[in-house]
PDB file of N, CA and C in Angstrom:
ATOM      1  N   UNK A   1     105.905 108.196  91.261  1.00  0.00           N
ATOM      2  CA  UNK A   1     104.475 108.230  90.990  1.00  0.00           C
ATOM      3  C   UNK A   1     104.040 109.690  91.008  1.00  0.00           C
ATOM      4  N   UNK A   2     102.873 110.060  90.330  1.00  0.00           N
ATOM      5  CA  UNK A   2     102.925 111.589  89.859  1.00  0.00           C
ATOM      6  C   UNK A   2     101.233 111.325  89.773  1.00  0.00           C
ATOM      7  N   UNK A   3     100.305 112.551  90.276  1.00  0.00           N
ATOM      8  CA  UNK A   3      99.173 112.496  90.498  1.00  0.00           C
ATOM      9  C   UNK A   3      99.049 113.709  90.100  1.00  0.00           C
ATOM     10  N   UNK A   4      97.461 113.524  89.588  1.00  0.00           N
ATOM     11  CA  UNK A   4      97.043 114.921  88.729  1.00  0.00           C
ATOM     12  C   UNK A   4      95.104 114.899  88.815  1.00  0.00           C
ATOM     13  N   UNK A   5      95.165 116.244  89.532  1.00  0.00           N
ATOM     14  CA  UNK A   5      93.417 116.336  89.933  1.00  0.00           C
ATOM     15  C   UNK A   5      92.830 117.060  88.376  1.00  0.00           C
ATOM     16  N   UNK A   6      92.263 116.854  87.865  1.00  0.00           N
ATOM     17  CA  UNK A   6      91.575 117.260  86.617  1.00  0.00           C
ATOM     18  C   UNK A   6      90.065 118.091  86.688  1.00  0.00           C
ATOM     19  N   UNK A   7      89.571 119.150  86.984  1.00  0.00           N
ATOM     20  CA  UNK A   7      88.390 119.792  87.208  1.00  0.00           C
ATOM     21  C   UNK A   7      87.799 120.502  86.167  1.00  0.00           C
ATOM     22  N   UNK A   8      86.288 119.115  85.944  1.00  0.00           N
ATOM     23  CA  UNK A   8      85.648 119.845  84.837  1.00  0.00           C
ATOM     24  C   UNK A   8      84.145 120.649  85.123  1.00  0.00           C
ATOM     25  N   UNK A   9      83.813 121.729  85.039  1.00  0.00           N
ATOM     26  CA  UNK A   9      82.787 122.623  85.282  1.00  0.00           C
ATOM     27  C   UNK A   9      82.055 122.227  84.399  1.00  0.00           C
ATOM     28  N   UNK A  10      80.714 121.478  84.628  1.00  0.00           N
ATOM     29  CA  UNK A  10      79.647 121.349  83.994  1.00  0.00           C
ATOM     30  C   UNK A  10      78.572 122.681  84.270  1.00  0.00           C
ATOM     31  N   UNK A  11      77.856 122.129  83.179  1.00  0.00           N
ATOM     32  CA  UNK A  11      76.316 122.771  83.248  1.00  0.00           C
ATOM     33  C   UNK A  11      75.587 122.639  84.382  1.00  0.00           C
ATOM     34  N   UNK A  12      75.221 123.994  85.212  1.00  0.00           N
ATOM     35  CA  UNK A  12      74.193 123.650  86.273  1.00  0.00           C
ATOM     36  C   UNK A  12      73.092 122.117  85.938  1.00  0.00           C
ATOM     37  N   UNK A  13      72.984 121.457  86.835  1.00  0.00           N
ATOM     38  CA  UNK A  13      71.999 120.539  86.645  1.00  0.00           C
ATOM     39  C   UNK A  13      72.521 119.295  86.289  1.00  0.00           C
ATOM     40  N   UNK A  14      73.791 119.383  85.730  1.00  0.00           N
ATOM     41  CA  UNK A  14      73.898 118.229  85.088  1.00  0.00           C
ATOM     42  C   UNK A  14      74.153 116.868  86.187  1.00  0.00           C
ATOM     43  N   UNK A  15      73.951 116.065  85.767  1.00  0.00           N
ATOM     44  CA  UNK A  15      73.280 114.858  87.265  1.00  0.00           C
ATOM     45  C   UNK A  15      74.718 114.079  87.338  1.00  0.00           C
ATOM     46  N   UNK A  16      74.496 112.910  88.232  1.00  0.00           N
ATOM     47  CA  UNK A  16      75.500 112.354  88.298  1.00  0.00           C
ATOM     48  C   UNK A  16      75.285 110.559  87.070  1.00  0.00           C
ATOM     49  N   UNK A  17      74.141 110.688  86.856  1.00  0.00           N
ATOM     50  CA  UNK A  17      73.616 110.126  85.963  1.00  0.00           C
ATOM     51  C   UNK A  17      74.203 110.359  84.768  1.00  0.00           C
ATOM     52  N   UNK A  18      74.183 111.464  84.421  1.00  0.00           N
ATOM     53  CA  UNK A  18      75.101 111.614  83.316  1.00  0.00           C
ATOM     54  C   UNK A  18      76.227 112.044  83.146  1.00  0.00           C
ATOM     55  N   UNK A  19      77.031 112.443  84.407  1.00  0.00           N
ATOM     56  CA  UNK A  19      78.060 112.421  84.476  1.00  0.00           C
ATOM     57  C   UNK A  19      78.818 110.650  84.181  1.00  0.00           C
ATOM     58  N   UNK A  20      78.082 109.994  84.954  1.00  0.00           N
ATOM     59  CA  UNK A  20      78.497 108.094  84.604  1.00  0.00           C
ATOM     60  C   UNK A  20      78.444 107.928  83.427  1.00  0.00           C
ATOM     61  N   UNK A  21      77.435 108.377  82.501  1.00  0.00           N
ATOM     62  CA  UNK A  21      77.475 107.908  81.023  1.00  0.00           C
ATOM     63  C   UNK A  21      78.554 108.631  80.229  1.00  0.00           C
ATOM     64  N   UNK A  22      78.870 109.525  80.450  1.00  0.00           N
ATOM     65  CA  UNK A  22      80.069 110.665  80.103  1.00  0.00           C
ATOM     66  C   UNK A  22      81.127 109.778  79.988  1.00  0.00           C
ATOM     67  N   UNK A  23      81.747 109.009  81.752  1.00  0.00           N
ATOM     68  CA  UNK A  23      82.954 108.553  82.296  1.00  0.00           C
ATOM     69  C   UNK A  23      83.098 107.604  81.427  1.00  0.00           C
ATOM     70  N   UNK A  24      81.689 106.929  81.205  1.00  0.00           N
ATOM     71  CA  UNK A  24      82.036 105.558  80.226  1.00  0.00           C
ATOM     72  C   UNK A  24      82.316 105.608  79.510  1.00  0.00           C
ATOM     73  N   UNK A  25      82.335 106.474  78.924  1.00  0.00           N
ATOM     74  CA  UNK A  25      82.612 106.785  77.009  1.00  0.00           C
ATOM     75  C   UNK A  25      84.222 106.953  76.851  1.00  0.00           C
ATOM     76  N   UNK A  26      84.859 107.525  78.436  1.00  0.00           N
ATOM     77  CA  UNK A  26      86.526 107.298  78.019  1.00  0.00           C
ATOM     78  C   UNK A  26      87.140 106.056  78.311  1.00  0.00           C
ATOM     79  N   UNK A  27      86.217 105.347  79.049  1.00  0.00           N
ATOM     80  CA  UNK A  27      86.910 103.606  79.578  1.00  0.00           C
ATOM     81  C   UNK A  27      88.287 103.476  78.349  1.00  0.00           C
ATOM     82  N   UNK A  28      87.744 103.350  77.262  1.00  0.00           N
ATOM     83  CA  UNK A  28      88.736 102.732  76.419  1.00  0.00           C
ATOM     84  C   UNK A  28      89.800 103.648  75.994  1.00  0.00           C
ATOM     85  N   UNK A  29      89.662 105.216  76.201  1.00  0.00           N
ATOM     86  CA  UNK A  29      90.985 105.947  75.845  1.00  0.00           C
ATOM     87  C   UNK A  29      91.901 105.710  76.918  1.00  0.00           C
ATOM     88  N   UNK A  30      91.155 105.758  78.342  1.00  0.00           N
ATOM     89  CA  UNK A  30      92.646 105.421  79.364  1.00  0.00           C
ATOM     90  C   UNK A  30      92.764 104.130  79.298  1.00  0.00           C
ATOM     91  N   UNK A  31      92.113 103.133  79.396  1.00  0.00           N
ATOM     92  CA  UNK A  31      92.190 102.042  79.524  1.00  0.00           C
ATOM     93  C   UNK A  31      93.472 101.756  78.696  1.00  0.00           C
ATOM     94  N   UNK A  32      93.577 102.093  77.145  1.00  0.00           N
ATOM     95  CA  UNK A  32      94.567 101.902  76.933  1.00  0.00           C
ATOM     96  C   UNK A  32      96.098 102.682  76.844  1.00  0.00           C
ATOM     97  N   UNK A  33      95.650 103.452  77.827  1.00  0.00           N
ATOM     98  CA  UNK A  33      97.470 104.393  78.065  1.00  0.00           C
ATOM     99  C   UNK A  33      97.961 103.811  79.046  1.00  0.00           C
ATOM    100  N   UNK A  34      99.080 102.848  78.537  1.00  0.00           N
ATOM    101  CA  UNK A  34     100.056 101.894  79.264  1.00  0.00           C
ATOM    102  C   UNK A  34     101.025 103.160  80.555  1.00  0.00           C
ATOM    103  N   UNK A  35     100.516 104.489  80.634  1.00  0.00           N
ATOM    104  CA  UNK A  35     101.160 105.431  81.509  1.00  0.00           C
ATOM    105  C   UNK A  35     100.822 105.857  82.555  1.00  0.00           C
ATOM    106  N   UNK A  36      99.020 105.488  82.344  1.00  0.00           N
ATOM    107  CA  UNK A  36      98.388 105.508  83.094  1.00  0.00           C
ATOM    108  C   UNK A  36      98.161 104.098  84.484  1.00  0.00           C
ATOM    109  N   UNK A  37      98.457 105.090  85.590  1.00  0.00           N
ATOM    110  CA  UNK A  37      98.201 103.658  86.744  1.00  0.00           C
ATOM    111  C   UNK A  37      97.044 103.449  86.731  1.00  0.00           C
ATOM    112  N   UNK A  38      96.252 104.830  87.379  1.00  0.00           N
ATOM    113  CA  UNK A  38      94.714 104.775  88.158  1.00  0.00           C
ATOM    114  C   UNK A  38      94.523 106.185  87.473  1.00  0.00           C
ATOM    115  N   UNK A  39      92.707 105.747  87.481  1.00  0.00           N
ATOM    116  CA  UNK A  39      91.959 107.241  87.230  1.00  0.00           C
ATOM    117  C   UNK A  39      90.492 106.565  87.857  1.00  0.00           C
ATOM    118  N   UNK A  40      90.262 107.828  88.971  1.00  0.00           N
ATOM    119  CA  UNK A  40      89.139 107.700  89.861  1.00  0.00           C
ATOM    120  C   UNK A  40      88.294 109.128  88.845  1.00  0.00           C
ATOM    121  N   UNK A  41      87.123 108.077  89.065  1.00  0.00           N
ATOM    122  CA  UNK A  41      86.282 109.205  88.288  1.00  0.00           C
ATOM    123  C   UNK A  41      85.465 110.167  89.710  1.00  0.00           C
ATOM    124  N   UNK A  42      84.842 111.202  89.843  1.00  0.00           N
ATOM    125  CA  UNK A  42      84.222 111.556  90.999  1.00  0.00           C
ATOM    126  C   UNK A  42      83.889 112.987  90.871  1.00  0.00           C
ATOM    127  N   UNK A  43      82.474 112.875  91.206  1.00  0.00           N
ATOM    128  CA  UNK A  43      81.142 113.757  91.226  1.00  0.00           C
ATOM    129  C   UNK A  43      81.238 114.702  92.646  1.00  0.00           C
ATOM    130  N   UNK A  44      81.866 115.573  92.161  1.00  0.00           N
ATOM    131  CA  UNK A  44      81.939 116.903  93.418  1.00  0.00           C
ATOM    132  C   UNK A  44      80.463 117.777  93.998  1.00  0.00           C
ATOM    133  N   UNK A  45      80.831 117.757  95.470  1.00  0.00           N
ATOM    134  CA  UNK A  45      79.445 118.523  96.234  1.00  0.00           C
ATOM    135  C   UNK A  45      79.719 119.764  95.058  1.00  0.00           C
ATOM    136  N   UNK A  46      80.293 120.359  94.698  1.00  0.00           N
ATOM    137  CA  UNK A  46      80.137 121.768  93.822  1.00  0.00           C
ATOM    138  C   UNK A  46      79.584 121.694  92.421  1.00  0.00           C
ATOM    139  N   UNK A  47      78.908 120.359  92.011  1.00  0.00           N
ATOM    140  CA  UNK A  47      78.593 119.687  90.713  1.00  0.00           C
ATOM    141  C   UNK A  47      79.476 119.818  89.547  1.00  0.00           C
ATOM    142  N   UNK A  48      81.018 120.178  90.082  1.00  0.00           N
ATOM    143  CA  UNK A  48      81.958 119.934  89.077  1.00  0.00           C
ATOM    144  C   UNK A  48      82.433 118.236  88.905  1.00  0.00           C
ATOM    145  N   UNK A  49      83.351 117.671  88.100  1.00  0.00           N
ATOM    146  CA  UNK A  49      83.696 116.918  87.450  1.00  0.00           C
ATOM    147  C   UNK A  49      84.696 116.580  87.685  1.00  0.00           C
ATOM    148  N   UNK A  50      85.674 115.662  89.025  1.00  0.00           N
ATOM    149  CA  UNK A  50      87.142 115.183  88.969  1.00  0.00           C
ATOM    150  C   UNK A  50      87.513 114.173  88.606  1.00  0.00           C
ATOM    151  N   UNK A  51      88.710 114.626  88.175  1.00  0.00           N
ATOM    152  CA  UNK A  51      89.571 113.146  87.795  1.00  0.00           C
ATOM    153  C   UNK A  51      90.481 112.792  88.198  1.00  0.00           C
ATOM    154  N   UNK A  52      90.617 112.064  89.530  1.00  0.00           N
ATOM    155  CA  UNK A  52      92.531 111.892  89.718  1.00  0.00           C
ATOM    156  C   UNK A  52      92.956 110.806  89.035  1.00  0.00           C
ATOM    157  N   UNK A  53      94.072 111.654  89.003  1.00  0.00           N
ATOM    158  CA  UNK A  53      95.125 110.410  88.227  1.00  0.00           C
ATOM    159  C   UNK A  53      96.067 109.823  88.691  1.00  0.00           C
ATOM    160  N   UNK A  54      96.462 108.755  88.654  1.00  0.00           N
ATOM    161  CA  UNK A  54      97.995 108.490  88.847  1.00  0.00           C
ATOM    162  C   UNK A  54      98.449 107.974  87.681  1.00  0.00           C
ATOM    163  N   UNK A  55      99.531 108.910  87.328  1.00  0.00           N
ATOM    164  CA  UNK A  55     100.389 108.430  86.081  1.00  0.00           C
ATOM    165  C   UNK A  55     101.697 107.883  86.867  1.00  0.00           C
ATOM    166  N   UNK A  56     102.705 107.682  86.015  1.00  0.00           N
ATOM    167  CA  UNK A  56     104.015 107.072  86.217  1.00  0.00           C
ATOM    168  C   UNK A  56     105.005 108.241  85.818  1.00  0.00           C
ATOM    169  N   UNK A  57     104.350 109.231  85.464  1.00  0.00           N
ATOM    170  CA  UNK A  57     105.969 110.759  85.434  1.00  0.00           C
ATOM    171  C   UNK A  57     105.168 111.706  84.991  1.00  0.00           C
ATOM    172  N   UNK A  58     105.188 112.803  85.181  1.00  0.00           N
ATOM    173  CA  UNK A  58     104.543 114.046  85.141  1.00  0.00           C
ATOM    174  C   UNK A  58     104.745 114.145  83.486  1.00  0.00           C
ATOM    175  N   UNK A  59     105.471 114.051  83.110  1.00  0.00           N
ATOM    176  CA  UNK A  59     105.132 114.171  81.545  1.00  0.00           C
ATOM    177  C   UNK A  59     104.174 113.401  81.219  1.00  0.00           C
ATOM    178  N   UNK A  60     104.204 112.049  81.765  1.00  0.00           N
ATOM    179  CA  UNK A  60     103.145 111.092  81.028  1.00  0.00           C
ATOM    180  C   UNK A  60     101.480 111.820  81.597  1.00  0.00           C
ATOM    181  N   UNK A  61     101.826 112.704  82.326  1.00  0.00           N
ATOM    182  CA  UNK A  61     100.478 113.371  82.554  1.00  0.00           C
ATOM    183  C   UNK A  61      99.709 114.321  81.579  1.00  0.00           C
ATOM    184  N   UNK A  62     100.926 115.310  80.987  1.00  0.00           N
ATOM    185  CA  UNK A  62     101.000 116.061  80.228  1.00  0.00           C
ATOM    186  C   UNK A  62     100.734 115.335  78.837  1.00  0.00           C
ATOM    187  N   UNK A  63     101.191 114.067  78.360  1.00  0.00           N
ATOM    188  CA  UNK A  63     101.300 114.137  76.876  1.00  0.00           C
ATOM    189  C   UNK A  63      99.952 113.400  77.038  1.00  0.00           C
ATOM    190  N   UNK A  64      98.792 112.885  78.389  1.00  0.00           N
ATOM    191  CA  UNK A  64      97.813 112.354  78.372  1.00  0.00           C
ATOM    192  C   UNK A  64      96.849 113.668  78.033  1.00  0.00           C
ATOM    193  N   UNK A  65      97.361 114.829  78.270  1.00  0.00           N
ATOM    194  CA  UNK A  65      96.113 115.877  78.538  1.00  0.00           C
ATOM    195  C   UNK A  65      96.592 117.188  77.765  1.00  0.00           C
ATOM    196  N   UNK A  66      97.164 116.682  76.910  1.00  0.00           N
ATOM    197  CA  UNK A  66      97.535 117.703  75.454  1.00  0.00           C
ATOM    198  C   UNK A  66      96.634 118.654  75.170  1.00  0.00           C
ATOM    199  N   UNK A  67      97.024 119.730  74.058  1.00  0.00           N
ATOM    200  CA  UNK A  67      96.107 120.596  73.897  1.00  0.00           C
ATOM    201  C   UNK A  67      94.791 120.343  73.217  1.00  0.00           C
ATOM    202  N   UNK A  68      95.305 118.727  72.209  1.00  0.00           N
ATOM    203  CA  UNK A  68      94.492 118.432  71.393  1.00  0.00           C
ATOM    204  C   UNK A  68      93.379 117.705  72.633  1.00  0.00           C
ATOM    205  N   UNK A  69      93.277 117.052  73.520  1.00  0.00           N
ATOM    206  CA  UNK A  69      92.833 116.816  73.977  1.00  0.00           C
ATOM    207  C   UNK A  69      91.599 117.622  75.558  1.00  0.00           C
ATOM    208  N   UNK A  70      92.354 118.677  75.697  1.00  0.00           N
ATOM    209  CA  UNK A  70      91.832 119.881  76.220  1.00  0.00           C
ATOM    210  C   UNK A  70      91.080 120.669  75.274  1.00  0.00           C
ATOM    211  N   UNK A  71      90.810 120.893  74.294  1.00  0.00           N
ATOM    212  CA  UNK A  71      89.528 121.653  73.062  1.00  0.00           C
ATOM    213  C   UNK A  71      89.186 120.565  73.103  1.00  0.00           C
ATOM    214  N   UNK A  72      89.479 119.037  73.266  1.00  0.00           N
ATOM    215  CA  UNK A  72      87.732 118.113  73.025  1.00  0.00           C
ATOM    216  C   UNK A  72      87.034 118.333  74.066  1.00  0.00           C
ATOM    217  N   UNK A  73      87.721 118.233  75.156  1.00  0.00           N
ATOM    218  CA  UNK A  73      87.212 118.348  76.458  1.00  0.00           C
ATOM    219  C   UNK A  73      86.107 119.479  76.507  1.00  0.00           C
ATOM    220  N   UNK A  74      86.915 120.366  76.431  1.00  0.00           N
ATOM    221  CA  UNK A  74      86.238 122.030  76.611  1.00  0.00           C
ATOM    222  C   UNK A  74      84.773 122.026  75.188  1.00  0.00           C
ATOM    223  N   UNK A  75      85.437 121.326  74.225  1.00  0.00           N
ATOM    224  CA  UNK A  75      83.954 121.562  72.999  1.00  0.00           C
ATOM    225  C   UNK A  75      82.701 120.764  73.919  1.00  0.00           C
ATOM    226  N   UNK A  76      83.224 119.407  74.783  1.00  0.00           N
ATOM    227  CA  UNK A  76      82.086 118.736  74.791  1.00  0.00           C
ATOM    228  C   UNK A  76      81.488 119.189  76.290  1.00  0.00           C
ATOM    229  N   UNK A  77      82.198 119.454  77.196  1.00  0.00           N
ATOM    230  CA  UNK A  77      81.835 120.300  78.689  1.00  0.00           C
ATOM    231  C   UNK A  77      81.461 121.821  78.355  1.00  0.00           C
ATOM    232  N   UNK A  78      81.908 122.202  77.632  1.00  0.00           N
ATOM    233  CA  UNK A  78      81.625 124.038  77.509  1.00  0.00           C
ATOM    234  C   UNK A  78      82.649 124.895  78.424  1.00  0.00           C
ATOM    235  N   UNK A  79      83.869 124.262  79.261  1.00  0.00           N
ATOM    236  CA  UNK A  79      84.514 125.248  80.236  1.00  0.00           C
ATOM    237  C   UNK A  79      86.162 124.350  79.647  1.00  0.00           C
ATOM    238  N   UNK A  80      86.534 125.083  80.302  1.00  0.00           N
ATOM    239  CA  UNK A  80      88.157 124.272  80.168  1.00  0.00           C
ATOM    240  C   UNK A  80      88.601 123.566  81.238  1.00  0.00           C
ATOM    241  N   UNK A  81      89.221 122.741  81.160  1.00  0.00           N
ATOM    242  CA  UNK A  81      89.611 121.594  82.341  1.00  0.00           C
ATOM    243  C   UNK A  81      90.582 122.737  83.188  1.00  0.00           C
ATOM    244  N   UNK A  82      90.348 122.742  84.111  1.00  0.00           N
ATOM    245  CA  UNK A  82      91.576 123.115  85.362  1.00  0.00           C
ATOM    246  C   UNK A  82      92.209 121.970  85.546  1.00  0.00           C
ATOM    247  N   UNK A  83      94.027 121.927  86.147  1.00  0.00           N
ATOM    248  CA  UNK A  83      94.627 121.581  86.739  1.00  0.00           C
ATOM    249  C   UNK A  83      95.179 121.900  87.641  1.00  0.00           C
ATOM    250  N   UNK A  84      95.477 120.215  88.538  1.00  0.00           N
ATOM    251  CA  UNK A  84      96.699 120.820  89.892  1.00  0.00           C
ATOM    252  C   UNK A  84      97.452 118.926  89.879  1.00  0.00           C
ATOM    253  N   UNK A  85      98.542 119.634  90.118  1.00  0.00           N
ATOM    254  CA  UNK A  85      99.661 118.486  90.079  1.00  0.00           C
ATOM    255  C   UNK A  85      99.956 117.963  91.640  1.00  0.00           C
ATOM    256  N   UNK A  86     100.456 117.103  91.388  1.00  0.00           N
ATOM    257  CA  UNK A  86     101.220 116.361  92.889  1.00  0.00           C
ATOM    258  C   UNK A  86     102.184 115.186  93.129  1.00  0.00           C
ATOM    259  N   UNK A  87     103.235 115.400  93.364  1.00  0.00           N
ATOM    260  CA  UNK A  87     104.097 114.178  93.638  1.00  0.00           C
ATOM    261  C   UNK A  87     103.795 113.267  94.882  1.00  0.00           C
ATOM    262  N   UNK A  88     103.486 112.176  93.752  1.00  0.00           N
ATOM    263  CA  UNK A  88     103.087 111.166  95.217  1.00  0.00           C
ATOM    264  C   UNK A  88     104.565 110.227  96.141  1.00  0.00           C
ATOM    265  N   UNK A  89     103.922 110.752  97.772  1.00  0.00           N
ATOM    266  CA  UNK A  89     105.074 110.354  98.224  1.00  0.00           C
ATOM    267  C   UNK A  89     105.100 109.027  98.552  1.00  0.00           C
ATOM    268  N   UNK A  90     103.649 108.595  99.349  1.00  0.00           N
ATOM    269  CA  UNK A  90     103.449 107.227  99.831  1.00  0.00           C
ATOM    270  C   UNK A  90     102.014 106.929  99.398  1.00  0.00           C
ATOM    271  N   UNK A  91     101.373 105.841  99.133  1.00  0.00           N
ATOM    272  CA  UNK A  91     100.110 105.200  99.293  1.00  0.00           C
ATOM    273  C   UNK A  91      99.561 104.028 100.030  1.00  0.00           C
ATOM    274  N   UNK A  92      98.807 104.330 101.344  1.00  0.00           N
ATOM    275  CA  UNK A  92      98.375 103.411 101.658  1.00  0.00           C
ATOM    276  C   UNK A  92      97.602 103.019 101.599  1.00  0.00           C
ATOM    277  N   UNK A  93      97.729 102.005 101.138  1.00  0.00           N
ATOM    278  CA  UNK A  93      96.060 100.814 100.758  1.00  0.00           C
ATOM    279  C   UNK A  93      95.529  99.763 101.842  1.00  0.00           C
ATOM    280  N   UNK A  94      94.560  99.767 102.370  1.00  0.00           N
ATOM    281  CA  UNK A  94      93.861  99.451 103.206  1.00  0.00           C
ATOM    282  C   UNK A  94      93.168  98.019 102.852  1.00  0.00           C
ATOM    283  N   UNK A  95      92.705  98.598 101.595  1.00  0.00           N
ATOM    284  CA  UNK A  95      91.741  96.944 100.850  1.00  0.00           C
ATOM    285  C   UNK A  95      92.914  95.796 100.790  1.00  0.00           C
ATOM    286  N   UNK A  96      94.668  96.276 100.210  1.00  0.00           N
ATOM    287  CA  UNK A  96      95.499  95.203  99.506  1.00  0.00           C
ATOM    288  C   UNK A  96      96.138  95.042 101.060  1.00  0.00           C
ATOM    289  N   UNK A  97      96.086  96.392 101.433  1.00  0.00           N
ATOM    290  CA  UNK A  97      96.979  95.818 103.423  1.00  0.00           C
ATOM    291  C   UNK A  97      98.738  96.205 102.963  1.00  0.00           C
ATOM    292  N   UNK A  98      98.800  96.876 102.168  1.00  0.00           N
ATOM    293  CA  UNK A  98      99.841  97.470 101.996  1.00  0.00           C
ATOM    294  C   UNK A  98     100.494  99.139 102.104  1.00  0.00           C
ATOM    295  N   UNK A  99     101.583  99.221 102.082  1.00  0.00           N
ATOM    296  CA  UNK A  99     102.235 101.027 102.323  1.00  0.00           C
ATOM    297  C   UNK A  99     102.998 101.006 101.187  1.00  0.00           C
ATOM    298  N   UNK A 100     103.163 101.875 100.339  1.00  0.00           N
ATOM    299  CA  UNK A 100     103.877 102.033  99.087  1.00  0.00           C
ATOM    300  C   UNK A 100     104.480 103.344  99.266  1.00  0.00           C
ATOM    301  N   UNK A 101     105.617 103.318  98.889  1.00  0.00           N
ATOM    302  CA  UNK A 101     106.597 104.573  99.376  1.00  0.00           C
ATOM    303  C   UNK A 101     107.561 105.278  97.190  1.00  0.00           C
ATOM    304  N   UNK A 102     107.282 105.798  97.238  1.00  0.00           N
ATOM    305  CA  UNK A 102     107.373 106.196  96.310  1.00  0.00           C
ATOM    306  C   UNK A 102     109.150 107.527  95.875  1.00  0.00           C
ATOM    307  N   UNK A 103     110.335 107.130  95.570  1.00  0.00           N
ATOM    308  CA  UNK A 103     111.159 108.274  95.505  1.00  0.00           C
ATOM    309  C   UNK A 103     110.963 109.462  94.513  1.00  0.00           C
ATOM    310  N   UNK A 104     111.217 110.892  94.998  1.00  0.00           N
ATOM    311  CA  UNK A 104     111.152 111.416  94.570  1.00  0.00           C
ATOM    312  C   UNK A 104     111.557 111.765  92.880  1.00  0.00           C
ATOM    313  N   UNK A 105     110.508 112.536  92.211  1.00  0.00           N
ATOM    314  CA  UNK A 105     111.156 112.544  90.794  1.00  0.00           C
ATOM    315  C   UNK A 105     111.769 113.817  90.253  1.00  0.00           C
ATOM    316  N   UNK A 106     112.203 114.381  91.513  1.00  0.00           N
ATOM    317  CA  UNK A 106     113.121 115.941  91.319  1.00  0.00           C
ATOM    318  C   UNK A 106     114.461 114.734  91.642  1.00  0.00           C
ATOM    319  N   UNK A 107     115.733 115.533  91.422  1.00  0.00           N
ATOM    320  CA  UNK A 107     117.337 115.392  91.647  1.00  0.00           C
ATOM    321  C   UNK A 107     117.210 115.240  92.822  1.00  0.00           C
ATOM    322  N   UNK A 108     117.307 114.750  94.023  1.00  0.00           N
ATOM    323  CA  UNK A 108     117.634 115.326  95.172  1.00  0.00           C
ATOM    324  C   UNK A 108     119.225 116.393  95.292  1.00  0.00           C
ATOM    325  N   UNK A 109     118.911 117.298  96.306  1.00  0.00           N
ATOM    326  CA  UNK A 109     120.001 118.136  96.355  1.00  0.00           C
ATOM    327  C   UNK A 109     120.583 117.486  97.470  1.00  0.00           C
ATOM    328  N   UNK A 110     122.060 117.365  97.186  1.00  0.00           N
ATOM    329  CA  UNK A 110     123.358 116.934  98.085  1.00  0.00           C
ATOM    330  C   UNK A 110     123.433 118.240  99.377  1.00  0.00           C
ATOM    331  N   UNK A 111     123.641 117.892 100.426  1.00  0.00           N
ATOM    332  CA  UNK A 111     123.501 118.743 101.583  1.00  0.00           C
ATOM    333  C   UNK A 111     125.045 119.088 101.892  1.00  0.00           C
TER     334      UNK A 111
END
């Protein structure tokens, strides 16, 4: 499992009001990327714009957030998306009452 924080710099002011009407408008592009696990949408104290993700392999992160897809981003926000990556090791879920343990997606090195 492979997680990816997405940070978009809006326009001073811009609300969380319309940040929601924004989010809605991609429902149906992730909705349908079979690569995609989860994407939490979320309105930062700094009035920037996150997105975590959980994909299923760090590429499938990458071919979600292409270049072609970074100039739409940036035409319709005005800044360019920042990234930061992360290999997920475990998830625990509280609501399902479960621990999910996840192996690494480097080689492991033989000792």
């Amino acid at each position: 499992m492979f997680a990816e924080m997405v940070k978009l710099k809006v326009r001073p002011g811009f609300t969380r009001e319309e940040a929601l009407d924004d989010a809605r408008s991609t429902i149906a592009r992730w909705s349908a990327n079979r690569d995609l696990v989860r994407k939490h949408y979320l309105f930062g104290e700094d009035g920037c714009l996150y997105g975590l993700y959980l994909w299923k392999s760090r590429e499938a992160a990458l071919k979600g957030h292409d270049a072609e897809w970074q100039a739409h981003v940036t035409e319709r926000v005005g800044a360019r998306p920042e990234f930061a990556y992360f290999d997920v090791m475990m998830i625990l879920d509280n609501e399902k009452g479960s621990v999910d343990e996840y192996p690494s997606p480097e080689p492991q090195e033989q000792a």
